[in-house]
Each structure stands twice: as structure tokens, then as C-alpha cells.
Protein backbone atom coordinates (compact mmCIF):
# COMPACT_ATOMS: atom_id res chain seq x y z
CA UNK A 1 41.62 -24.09 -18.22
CA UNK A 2 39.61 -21.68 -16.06
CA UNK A 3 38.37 -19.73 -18.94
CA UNK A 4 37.42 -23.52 -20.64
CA UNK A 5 35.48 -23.91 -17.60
CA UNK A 6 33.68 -20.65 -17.21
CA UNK A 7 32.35 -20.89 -21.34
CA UNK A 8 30.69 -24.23 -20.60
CA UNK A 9 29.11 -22.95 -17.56
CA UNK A 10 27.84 -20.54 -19.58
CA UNK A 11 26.38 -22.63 -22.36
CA UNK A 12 24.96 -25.25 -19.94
CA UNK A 13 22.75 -22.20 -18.18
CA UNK A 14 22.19 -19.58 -21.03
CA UNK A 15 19.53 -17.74 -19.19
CA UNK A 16 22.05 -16.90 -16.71
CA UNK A 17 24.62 -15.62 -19.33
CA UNK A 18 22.25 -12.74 -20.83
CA UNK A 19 22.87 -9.08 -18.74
CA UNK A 20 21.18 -10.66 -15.76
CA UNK A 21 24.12 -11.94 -13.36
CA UNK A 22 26.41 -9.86 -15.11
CA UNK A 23 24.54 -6.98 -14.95
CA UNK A 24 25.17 -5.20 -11.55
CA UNK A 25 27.13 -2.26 -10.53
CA UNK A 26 29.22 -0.41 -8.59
CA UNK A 27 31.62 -2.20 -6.20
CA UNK A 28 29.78 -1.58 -2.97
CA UNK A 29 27.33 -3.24 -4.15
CA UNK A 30 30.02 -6.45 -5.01
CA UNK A 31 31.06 -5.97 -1.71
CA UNK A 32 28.31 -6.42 -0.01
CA UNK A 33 27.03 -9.63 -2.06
CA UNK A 34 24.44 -7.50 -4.09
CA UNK A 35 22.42 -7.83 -0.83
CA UNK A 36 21.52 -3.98 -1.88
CA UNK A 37 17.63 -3.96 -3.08
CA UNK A 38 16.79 -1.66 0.13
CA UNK A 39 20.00 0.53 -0.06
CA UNK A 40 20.54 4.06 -2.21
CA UNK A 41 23.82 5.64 -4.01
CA UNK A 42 24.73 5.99 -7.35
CA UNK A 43 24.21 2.52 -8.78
CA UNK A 44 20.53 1.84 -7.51
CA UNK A 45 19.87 2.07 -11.40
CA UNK A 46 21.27 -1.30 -11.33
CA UNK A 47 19.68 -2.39 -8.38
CA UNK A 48 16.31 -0.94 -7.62
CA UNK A 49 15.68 2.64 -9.43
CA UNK A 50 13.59 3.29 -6.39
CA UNK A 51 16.49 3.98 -4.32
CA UNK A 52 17.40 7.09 -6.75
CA UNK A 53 14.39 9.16 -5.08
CA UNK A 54 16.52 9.85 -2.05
CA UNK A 55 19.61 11.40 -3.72
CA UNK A 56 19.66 15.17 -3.95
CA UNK A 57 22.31 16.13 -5.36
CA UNK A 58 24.27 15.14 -9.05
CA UNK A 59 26.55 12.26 -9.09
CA UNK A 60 28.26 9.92 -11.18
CA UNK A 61 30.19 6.57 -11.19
CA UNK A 62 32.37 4.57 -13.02
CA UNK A 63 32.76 1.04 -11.88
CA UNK A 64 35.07 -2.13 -14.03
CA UNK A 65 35.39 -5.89 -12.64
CA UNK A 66 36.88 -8.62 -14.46
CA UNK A 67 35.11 -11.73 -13.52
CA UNK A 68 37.83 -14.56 -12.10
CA UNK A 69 40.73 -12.21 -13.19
CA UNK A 70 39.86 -13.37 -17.39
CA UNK A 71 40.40 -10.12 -19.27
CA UNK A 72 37.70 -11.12 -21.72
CA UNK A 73 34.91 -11.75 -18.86
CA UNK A 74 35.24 -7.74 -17.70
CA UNK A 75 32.88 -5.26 -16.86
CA UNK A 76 33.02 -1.82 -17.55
CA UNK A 77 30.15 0.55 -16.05
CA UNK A 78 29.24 3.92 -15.89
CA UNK A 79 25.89 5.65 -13.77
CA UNK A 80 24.92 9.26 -14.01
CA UNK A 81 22.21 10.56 -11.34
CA UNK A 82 20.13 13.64 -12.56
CA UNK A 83 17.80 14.89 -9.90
CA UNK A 84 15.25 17.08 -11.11
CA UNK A 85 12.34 19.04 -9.01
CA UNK A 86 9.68 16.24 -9.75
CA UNK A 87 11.97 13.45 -9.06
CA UNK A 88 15.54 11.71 -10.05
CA UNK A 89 16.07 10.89 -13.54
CA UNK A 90 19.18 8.15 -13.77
CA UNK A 91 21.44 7.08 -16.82
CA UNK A 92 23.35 4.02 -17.14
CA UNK A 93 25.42 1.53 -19.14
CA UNK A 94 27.28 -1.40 -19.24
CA UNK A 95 29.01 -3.89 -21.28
CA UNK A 96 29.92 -7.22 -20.21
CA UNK A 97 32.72 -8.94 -21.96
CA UNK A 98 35.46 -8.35 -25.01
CA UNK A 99 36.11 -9.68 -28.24
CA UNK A 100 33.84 -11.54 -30.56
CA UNK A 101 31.61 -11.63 -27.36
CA UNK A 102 29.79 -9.06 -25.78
CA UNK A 103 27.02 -8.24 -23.87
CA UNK A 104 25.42 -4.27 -23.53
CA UNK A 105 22.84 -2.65 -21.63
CA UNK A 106 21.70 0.84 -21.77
CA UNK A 107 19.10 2.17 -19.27
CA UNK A 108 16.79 5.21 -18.34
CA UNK A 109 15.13 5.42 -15.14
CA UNK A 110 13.32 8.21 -13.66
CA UNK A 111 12.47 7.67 -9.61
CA UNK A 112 10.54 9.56 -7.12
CA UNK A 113 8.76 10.26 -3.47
CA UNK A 114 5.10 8.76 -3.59
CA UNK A 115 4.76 9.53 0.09
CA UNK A 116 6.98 10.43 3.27
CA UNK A 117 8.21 6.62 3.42
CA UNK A 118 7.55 5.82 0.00
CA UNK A 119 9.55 5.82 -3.05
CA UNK A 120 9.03 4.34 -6.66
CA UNK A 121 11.39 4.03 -10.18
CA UNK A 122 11.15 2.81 -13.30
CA UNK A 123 13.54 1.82 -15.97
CA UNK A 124 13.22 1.25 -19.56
CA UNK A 125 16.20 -1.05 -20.60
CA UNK A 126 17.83 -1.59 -24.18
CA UNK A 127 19.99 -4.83 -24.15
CA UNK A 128 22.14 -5.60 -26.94
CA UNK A 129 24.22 -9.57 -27.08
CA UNK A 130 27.62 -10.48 -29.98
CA UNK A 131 27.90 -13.74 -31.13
CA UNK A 132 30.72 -14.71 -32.66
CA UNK A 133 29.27 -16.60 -35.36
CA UNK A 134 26.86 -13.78 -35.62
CA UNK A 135 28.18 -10.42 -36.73
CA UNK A 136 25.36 -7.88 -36.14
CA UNK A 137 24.18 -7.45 -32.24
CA UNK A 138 21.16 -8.98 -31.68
CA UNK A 139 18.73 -6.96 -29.16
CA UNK A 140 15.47 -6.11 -27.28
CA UNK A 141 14.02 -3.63 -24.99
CA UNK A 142 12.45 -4.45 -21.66
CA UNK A 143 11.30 -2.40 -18.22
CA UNK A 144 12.18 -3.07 -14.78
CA UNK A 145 11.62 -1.05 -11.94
CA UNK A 146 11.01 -0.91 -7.45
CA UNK A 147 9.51 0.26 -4.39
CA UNK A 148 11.28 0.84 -1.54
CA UNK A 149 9.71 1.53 2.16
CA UNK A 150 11.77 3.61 4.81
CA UNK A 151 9.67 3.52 7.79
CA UNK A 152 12.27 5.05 9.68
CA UNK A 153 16.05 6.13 9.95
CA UNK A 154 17.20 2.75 10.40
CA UNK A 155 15.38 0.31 8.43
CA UNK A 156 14.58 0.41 4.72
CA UNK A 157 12.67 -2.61 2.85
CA UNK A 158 13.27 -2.95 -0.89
CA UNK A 159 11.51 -4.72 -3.88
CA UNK A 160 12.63 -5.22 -7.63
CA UNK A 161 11.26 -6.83 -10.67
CA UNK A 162 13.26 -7.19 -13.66
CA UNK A 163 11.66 -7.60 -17.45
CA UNK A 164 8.20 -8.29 -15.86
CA UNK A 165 7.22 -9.20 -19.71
CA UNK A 166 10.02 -12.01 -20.07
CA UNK A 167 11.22 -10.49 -23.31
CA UNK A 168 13.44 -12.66 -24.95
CA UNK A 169 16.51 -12.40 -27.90
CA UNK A 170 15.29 -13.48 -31.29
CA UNK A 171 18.23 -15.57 -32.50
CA UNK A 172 18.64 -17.32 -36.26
CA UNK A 173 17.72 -20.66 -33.90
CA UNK A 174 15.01 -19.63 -32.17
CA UNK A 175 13.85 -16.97 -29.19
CA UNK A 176 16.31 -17.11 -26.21
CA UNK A 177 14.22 -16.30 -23.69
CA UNK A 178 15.14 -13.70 -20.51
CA UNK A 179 14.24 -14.85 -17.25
CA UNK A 180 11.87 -12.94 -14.96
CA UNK A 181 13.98 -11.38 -11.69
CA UNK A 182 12.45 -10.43 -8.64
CA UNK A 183 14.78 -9.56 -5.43
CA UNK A 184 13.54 -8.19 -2.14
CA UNK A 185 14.77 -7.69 0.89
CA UNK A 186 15.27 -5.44 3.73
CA UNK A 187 18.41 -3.56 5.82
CA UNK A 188 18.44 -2.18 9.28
CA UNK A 189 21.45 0.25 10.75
CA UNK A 190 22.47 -0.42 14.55
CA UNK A 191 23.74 2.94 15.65
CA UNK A 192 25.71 5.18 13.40
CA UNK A 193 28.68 2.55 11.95
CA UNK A 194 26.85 -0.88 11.36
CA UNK A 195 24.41 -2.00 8.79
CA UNK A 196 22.98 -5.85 8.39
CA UNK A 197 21.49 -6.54 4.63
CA UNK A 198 19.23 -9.52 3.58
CA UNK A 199 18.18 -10.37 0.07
CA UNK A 200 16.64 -12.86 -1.61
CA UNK A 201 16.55 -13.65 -5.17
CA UNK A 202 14.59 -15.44 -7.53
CA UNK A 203 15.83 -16.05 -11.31
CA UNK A 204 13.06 -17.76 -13.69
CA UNK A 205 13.65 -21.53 -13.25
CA UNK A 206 16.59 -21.38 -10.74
CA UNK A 207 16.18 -21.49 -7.24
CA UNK A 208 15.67 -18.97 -4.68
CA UNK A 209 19.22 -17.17 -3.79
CA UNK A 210 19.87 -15.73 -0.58
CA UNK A 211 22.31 -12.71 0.28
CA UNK A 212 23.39 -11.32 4.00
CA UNK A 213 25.86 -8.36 4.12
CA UNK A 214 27.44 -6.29 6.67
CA UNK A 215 29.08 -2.98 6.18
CA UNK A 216 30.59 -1.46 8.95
CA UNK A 217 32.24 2.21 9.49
CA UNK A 218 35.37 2.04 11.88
CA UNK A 219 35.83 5.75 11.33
CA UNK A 220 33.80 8.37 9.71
CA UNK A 221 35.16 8.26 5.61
CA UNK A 222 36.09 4.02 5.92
CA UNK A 223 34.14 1.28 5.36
CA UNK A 224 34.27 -2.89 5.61
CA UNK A 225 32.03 -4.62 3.42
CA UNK A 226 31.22 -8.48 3.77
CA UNK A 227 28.90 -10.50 2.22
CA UNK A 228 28.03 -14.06 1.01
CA UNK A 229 25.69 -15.40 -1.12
CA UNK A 230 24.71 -19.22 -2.35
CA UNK A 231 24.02 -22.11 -3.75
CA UNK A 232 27.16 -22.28 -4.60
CA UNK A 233 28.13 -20.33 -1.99
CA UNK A 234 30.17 -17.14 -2.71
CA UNK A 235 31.95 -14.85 -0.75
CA UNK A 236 33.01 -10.69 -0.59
CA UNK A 237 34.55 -8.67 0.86
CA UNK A 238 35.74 -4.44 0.36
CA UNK A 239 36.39 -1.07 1.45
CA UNK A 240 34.92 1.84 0.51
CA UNK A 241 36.25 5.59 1.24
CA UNK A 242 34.89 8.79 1.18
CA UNK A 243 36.93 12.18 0.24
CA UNK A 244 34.96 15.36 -0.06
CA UNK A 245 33.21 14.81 -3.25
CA UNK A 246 34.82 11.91 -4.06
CA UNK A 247 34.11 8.20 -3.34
CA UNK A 248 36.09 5.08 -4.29
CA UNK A 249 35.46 1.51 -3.22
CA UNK A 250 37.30 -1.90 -3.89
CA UNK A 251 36.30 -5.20 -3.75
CA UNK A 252 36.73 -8.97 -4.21
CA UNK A 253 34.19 -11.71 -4.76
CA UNK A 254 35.22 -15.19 -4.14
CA UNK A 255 33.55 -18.19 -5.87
CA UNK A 256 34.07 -21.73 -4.53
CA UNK A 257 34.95 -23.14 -8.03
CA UNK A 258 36.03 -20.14 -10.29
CA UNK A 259 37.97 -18.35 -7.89
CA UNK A 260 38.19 -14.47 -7.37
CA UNK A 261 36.61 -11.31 -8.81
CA UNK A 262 38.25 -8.30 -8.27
CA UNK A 263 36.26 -4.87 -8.55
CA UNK A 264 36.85 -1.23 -8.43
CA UNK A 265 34.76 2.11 -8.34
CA UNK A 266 34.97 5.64 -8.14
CA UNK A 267 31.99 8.12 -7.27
CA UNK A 268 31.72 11.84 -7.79
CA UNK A 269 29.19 13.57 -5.87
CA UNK A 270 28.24 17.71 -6.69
């Protein structure tokens, strides 16, 4: 029945069903609500490329979901972090979903300091989407790409626009059009084990979403994550730890009428 549900839900909001919800990373970020515009790891090429700049070092991730515990609704990711001596070139990829439908995305960003507080990225995107009454994957490519202002230690300010052009999928019935996202938002970090993250969220014709997060370090290599985001509202919750050059983090979404998400994701840094 729950899987009954979720297929009209997404037929009664396409727009919502094309790599844009589903097309997040790493389960920090889950954690924390998505409420991660202003932040920077190893999945800011999901999030806001500009947050790439400030990583120095290679890393990679892998990160899977499966969306209300339905097999078929997964997500499997992986993000590779390159930097270079003019900037940080990131590589990523996802697929949403199994079966007769499926959704890809494959993206190349390259990020880097404009200033002291300043960084920029840009990513050129390749989406792919299966029908199941339509055998051959039906595509487009689009850009998307941030700013992000770090005034100081403690607070960062973020800002993301995805497909700026509102590309859409050319489909035997017509163009399905891809909404225009733009998320912004800000974080600040009380003291060394507490960060507070705000977000808002604005999808074509829906209205505006807004996320608040909290991650908080009880010791030096664990972290709590909580988050919650709405209309309707959603919950999250995780913990992330550190090992060396290692990195894993857990986490589970909770949506008032679907139920939970579970995610997972492991991080090498070198």
C-alpha cells in the first residue's frame, strides 16, 4: 500500500519526481534536513559546488538511502573531490530508483577562492530519466552552481541555483519541464561542538521550504545531527564519526505520511 501511495504522489507532482528532491547526497547532509547550502565536505557537489573551494586534500564518498524502506525508491551515490592548484575540481553521480524506473545524474564541477571570504563553483549536469513504457533513457544537460561567504570562523552564508535555464525532458507527449531551484541560507558555530543551520528553499511553482538543523559534537570524532523541514513537516536525525581517514555517518528521515528513510555514508579523506 505504501509503495501505491508514494507512485501517485509522484504522478500528481511530476516536477518534483525528476533528480530534484531525490537528488541530494551524503547522509550528513539527510541528517541535518539538507539545511547544508553554507556547509563544506565531500557532497557540496550536491549541495552548493562552492563549498568544494575549502577542501584541500582528496576525498571520496559513497552514500545509499532507500526512501520509506521501498527497495525500488533507493539511492545509490558516489562523490570524488579533486583539488587542483587553481581550485577543486568535483565528480559525482547518482541514480535514483530500480527496475523499469530510474532516474541518473552525472555531474562536473570545478570550485574555487575568488577572495579571502569568497568562494564560487559551477557544475555542468547530465540527467538521464526510464520509463517503463519507454525503453531508451530520455535526457538533458543543465548547469547549476553557488557562492558561499565566510566572513569569519563561525559563520558561513550560502547560495545555490539549480538549472538557471529551466531545461526540461523532451518526452513522446510533450516537454516535461524542470523546475528552477534556488536555496540559501546561512550557519553559525557556538564554540567548538555546536552548529545551528537555516535554509530556505524555493522549487518552481511550490512554495517556499524552510530547513533548521543542529549538529552537535559531544566528543571530538561523534556527532548528533537533527533537523526538520516542512510543509509537510519532516523530521531527521544521525550520527556521524570520524576515524583517521575515514568518515561514516547514519541517518533517518521521518515523513509524517510515508514514514522513515534510512541513510548511510562512508567518507575517505587522503
Amino acid at each position: 500500500m505504501k509503495l501505491y501511495c508514494i507512485v501517485i504522489l509522484l504522478i500528481i507532482h511530476p516536477q518534483k519526481s525528476k533528480c530534484t528532491d531525490t537528488c541530494k547526497g551524503g547522509a550528513r547532509a539527510s541528517a541535518l534536513s539538507n539545511a547544508v547550502v553554507s556547509l563544506s565536505d565531500t557532497w557540496s557537489s550536491f549541495h552548493n559546488q562552492a563549498g568544494l573551494a575549502s577542501i584541500d586534500c582528496f576525498s571520496a564518498g559513497f552514500f545509499y538511502d532507500s526512501k520509506f524502506n521501498i527497495d525500488k525508491l533507493s539511492t545509490i551515490a558516489c562523490s570524488i573531490v579533486l583539488p587542483v592548484r587553481r581550485g577543486v575540481f568535483g565528480i559525482s553521480v547518482q541514480q535514483f530508483g530500480k527496475g523499469p524506473y530510474h532516474e541518473n545524474k552525472y555531474g562536473i564541477a570545478f570550485s574555487r577562492s575568488i577572495s579571502e571570504k569568497w568562494n564560487a563553483g559551477i557544475q555542468i549536469d547530465y540527467l538521464s530519466v526510464l520509463f517503463p513504457e519507454n525503453p531508451d533513457h530520455k535526457g538533458l544537460a543543465t548547469f547549476e552552481g553557488g557562492i558561499l561567504f565566510a566572513p569569519n570562523g563561525t559563520l558561513a552564508i550560502g547560495a545555490h541555483i539549480f538549472n538557471p535555464v529551466a531545461e526540461g525532458f523532451t518526452l513522446p507527449e510533450g516537454k516535461q519541464a524542470m523546475p528552477v531551484i534556488i536555496r540559501t541560507g546561512c550557519h553559525y558555530i557556538f564554540g567548538k561542538n555546536l552548529l545551528i543551520s537555516l535554509e530556505g528553499e524555493k522549487e518552481g511553482r511550490f512554495p517556499l521550504v524552510i530547513k533548521s538543523a543542529l549538529e552537535f559534537y559531544p566528543a571530538e570524532r561523534v556527532a548528533f545531527r537533527f533537523g526538520t523541514s516542512g510543509k509537510p513537516l519532516r523530521y531527521s536525525s544521525g550520527i556521524g564519526y570520524v576515524l583517521d581517514k575515514y568518515s561514516a555517518d547514519i541517518s533517518f528521515g521521518y515523513h509524517e505520511n510515508l514514514g522513515i528513510t534510512p541513510s548511510l555514508s562512508i567518507q575517505l579523506t587522503l
